[in-house]
Protein backbone atom coordinates (compact mmCIF):
# COMPACT_ATOMS: atom_id res chain seq x y z
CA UNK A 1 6.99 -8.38 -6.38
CA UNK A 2 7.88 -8.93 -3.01
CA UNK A 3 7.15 -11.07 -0.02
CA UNK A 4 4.64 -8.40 1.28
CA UNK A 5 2.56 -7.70 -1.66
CA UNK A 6 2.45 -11.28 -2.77
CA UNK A 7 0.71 -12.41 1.45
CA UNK A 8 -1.30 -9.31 0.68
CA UNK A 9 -2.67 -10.66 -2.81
CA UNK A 10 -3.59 -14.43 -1.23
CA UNK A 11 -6.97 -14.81 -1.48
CA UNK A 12 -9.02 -14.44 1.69
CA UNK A 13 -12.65 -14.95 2.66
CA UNK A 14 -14.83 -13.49 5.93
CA UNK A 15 -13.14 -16.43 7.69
CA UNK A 16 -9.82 -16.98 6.41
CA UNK A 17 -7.29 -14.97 7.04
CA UNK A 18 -2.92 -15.09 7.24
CA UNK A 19 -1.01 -13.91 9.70
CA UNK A 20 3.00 -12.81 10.10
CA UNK A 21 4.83 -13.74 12.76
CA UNK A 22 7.69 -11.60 13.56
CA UNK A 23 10.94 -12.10 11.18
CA UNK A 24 13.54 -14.97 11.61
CA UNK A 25 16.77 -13.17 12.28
CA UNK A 26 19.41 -14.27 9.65
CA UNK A 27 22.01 -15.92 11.83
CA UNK A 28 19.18 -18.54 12.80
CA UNK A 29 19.05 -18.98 9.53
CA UNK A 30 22.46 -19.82 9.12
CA UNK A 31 22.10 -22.38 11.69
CA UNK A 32 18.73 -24.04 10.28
CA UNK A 33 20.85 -24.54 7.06
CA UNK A 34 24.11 -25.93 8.87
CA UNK A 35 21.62 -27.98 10.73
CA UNK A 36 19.62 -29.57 7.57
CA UNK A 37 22.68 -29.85 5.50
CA UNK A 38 21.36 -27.77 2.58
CA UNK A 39 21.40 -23.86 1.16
CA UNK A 40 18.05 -22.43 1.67
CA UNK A 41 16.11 -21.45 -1.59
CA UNK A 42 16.12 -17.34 -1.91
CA UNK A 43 12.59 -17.23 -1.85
CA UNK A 44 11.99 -18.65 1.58
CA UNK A 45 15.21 -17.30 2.90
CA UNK A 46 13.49 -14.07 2.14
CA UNK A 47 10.15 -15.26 3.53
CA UNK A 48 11.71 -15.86 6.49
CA UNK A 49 13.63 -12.74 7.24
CA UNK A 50 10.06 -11.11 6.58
CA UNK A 51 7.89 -13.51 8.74
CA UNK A 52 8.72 -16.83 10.99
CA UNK A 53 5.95 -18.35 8.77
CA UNK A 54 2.87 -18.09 7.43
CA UNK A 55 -0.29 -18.97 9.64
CA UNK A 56 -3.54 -19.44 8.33
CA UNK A 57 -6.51 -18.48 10.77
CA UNK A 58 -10.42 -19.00 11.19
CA UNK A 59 -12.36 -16.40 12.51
CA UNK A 60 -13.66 -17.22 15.73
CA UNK A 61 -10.63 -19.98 16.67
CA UNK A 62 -7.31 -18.82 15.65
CA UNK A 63 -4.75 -20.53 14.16
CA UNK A 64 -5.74 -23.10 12.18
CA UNK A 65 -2.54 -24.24 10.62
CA UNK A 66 0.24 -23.05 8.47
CA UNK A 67 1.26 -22.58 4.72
CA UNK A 68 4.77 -22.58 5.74
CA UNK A 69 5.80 -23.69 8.96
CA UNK A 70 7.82 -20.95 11.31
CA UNK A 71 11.44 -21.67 11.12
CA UNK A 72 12.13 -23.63 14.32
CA UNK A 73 8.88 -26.09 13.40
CA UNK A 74 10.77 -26.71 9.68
CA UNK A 75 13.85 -27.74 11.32
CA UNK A 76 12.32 -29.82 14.40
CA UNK A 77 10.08 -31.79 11.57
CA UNK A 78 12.99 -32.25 9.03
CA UNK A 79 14.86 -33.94 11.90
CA UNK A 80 12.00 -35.95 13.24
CA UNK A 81 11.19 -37.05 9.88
CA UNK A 82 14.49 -37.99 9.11
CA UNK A 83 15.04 -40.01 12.03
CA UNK A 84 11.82 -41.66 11.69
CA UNK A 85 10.20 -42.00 8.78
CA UNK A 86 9.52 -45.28 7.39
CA UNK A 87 10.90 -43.81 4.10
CA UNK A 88 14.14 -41.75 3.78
CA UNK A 89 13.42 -38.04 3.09
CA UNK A 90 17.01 -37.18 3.32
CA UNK A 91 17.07 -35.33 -0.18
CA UNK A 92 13.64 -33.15 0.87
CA UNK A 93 13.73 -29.98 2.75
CA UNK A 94 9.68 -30.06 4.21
CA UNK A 95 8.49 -26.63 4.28
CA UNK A 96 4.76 -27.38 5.42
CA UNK A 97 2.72 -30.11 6.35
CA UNK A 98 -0.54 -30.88 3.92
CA UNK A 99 -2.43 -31.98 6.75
CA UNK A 100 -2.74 -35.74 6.02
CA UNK A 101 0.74 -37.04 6.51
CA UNK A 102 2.35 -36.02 3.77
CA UNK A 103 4.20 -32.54 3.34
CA UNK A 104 5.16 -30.04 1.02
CA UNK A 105 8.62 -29.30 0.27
CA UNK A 106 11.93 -29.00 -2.11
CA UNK A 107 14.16 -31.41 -3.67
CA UNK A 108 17.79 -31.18 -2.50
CA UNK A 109 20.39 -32.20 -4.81
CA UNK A 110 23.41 -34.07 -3.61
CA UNK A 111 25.80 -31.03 -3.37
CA UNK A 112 23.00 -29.18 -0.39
CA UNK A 113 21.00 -26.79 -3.27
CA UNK A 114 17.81 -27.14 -3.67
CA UNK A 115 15.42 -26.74 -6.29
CA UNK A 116 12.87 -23.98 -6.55
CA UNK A 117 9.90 -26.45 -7.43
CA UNK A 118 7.97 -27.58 -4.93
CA UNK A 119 6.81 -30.70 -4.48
CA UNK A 120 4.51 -33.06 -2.20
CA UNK A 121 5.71 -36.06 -0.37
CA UNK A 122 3.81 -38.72 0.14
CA UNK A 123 4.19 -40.60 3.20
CA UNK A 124 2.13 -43.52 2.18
CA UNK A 125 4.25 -44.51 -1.28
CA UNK A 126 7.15 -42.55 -0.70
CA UNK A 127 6.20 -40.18 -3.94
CA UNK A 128 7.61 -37.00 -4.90
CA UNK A 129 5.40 -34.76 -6.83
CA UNK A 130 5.73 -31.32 -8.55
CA UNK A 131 2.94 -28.81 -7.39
CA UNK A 132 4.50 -25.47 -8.18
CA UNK A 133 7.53 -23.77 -10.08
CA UNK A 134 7.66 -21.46 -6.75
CA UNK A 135 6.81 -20.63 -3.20
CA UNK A 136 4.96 -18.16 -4.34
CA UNK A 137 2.73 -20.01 -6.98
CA UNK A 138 2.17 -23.23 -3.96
CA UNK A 139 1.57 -20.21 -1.82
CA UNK A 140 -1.49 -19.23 -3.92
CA UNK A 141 -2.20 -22.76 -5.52
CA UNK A 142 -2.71 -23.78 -2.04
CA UNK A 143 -5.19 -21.39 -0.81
CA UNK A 144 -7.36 -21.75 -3.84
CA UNK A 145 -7.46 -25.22 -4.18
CA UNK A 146 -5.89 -25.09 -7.41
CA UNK A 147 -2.75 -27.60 -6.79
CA UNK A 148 -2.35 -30.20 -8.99
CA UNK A 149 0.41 -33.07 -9.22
C-alpha cells in the first residue's frame, strides 16, 4: 500500500481532517540525514518525498498540529533537543511532538540506522517506549487513540 492510500484510509470525522504539504525534494533529504547523523527509515523517506508532513486540521481554525512534523521542523527540533535537553536524545530521531513534552520518534543504533519501531520519549524520566512496529501503524494508532506503550 502506499503513502497515498494509507493518509487516505486515516480515520477522519466532520472536524478532523489531514492535509499534504507539497513533497520534500530528495537532496534536502540528503542533507537532513548528513545533518542528524543517521539514514532515514524508508518509510518516512518515502513520506517525505510525497508530503513535507502530515498536518492535522479542525474545521473552522486550521492547523491544529502535526502527525509528523514537515522536514525542516524534524531537523530544527532534533538539534534543539539535542543541544538542550536535560536528557541526551542523541540515539532518537523525533519525528513528531505528542503535545505534552515528550515526542514520538525512532531509535538510532550506533552505526546511524534506525529502527522501524516507533517509540515515545519521555521528557520527564527520560523513557523510551515502543508504540508501533511502523509509521504507518503510529500513523493510525495515533488518530484513533489506540496507542499503547
Amino acid at each position: 500500500m502506499n503513502w497515498i492510500s494509507r493518509i487516505e484510509k486515516l480515520p477522519r470525522s466532520a472536524s478532523v481532517t489531514y492535509r499534504c504539504n507539497p513533497p520534500v525534494v530528495d537532496e534536502e533529504l540528503t542533507f537532513l540525514a548528513a545533518a542528524l547523523e543517521v539514514r532515514l527509515p524508508d518509510e518516512l523517506r518515502q513520506l517525505y518525498l510525497l508530503t513535507d508532513g502530515l498536518a492535522e486540521e479542525l474545521q473552522g481554525i486550521g492547523t491544529t498540529g502535526y502527525l509528523v512534523l514537515p522536514a525542516q521542523a524534524m531537523l530544527l527540533e532534533n538539534q534543539r533537543l539535542r543541544q538542550t535537553a536535560r536528557f541526551c536524545v542523541h540515539d532518537l530521531l523525533l519525528v513528531a511532538p505528542a503535545y505534552t513534552g515528550d515526542y514520538y520518534g525512532y531509535l538510532i543504533a550506533d552505526d546511524g540506522t534506525v529502527s522501524s519501531d516507533v517509540y515515545i520519549w519521555s521528557c520527564t524520566d527520560n523513557t523510551r517506549v515502543r508504540v508501533a512496529g511502523s509509521l504507518a501503524e503510529f500513523l493510525v494508532g495515533w488518530v484513533t487513540s489506540e496507542l499503547s506503550a
